[in-house]
Protein backbone atom coordinates (compact mmCIF):
# COMPACT_ATOMS: atom_id res chain seq x y z
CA UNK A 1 -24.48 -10.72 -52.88
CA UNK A 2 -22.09 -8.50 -51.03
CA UNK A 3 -22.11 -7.52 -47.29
CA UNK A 4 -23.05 -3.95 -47.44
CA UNK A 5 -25.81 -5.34 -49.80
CA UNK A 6 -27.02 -8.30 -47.82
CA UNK A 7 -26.93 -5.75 -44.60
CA UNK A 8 -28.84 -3.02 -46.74
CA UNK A 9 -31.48 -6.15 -47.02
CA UNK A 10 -31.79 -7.37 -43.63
CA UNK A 11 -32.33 -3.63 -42.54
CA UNK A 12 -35.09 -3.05 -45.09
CA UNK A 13 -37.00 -6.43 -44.32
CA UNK A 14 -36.79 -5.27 -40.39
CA UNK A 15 -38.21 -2.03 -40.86
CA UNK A 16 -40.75 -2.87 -42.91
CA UNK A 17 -41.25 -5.84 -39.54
CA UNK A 18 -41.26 -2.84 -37.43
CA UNK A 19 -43.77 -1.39 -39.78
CA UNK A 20 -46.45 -3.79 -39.65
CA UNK A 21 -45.89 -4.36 -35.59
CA UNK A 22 -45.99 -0.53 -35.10
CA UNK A 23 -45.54 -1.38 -30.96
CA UNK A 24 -42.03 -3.11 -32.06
CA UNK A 25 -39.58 -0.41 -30.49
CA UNK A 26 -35.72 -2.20 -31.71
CA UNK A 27 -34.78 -4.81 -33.75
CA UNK A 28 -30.95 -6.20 -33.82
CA UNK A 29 -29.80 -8.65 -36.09
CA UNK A 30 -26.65 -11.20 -36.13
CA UNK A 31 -26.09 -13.55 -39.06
CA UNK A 32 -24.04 -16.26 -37.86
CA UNK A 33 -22.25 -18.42 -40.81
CA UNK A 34 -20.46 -21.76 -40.16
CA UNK A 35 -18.85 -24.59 -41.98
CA UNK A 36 -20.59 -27.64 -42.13
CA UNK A 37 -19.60 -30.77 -43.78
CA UNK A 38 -17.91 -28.47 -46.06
CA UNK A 39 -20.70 -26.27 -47.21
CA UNK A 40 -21.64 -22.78 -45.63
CA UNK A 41 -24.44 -22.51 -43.29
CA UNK A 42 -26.58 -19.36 -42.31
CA UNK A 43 -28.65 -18.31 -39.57
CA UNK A 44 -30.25 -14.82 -38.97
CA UNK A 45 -30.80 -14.50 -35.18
CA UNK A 46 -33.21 -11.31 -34.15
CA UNK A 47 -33.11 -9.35 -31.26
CA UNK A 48 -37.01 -7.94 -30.92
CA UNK A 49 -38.31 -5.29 -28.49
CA UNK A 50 -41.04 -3.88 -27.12
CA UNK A 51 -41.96 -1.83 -24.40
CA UNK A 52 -41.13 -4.09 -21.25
CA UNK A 53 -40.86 -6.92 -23.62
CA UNK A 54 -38.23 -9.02 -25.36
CA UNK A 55 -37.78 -12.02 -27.56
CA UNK A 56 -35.15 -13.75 -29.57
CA UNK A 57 -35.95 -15.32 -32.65
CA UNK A 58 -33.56 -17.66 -35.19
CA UNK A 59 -34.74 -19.11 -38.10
CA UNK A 60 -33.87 -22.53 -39.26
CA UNK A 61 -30.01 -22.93 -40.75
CA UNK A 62 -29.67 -22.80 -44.78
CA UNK A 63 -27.40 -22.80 -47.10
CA UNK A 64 -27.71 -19.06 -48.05
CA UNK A 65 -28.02 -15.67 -46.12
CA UNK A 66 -30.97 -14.52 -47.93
CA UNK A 67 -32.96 -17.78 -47.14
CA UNK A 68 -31.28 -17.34 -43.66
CA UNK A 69 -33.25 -14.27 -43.85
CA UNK A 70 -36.57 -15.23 -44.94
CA UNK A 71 -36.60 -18.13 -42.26
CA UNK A 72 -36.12 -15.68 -39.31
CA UNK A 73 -38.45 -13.33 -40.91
CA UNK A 74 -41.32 -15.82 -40.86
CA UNK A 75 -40.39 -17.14 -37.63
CA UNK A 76 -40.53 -13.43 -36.10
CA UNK A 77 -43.57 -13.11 -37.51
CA UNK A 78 -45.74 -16.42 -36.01
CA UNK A 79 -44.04 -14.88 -32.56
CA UNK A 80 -45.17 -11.32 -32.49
CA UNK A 81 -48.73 -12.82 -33.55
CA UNK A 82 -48.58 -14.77 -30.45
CA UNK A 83 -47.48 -12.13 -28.28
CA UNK A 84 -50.48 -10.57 -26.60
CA UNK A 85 -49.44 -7.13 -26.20
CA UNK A 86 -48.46 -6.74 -30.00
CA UNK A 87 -50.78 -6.25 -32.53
CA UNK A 88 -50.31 -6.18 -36.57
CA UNK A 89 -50.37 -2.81 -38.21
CA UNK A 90 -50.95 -1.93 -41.65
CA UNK A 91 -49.24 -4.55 -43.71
């Protein structure tokens, strides 16, 4: 997959975040890659907002962007459902 494809992706997954946790104001996203042990690694770290709130998220390192992705998409998710003042829309 290439960049402007991958970043096409992770915009559309963190809208359609933003749409189910309508109170979600910004969400920023780095995708750090690395070497290790001669194989790439991903992470996708988020940046989530809400009014007077805040909270980084990173999912768990893998060995592609998209599953990168996925893991910091389900890890945003089991924190916003935690967060008392944010509340699941419409899915």
């Amino acid at each position: 997959m290439d960049r402007e494809t991958l970043e096409g992706r992770i915009q559309l997954e963190l809208a359609q975040l933003q749409a189910r946790f309508p109170q979600v104001s910004a969400c920023r996203s780095t995708l750090d890659e690395w070497q290790e042990d001669g194989n790439s690694r991903y992470a996708l770290r988020l940046d989530i907002r809400w009014p007077q709130h805040q909270t980084l998220v990173s999912g768990d390192a893998k060995d592609n962007p998209l599953g990168a992705l996925r893991a910091a998409l389900e890890a945003a998710e089991r924190q916003l459902q935690q967060e008392p003042g944010v509340k699941r829309g419409k899915p």
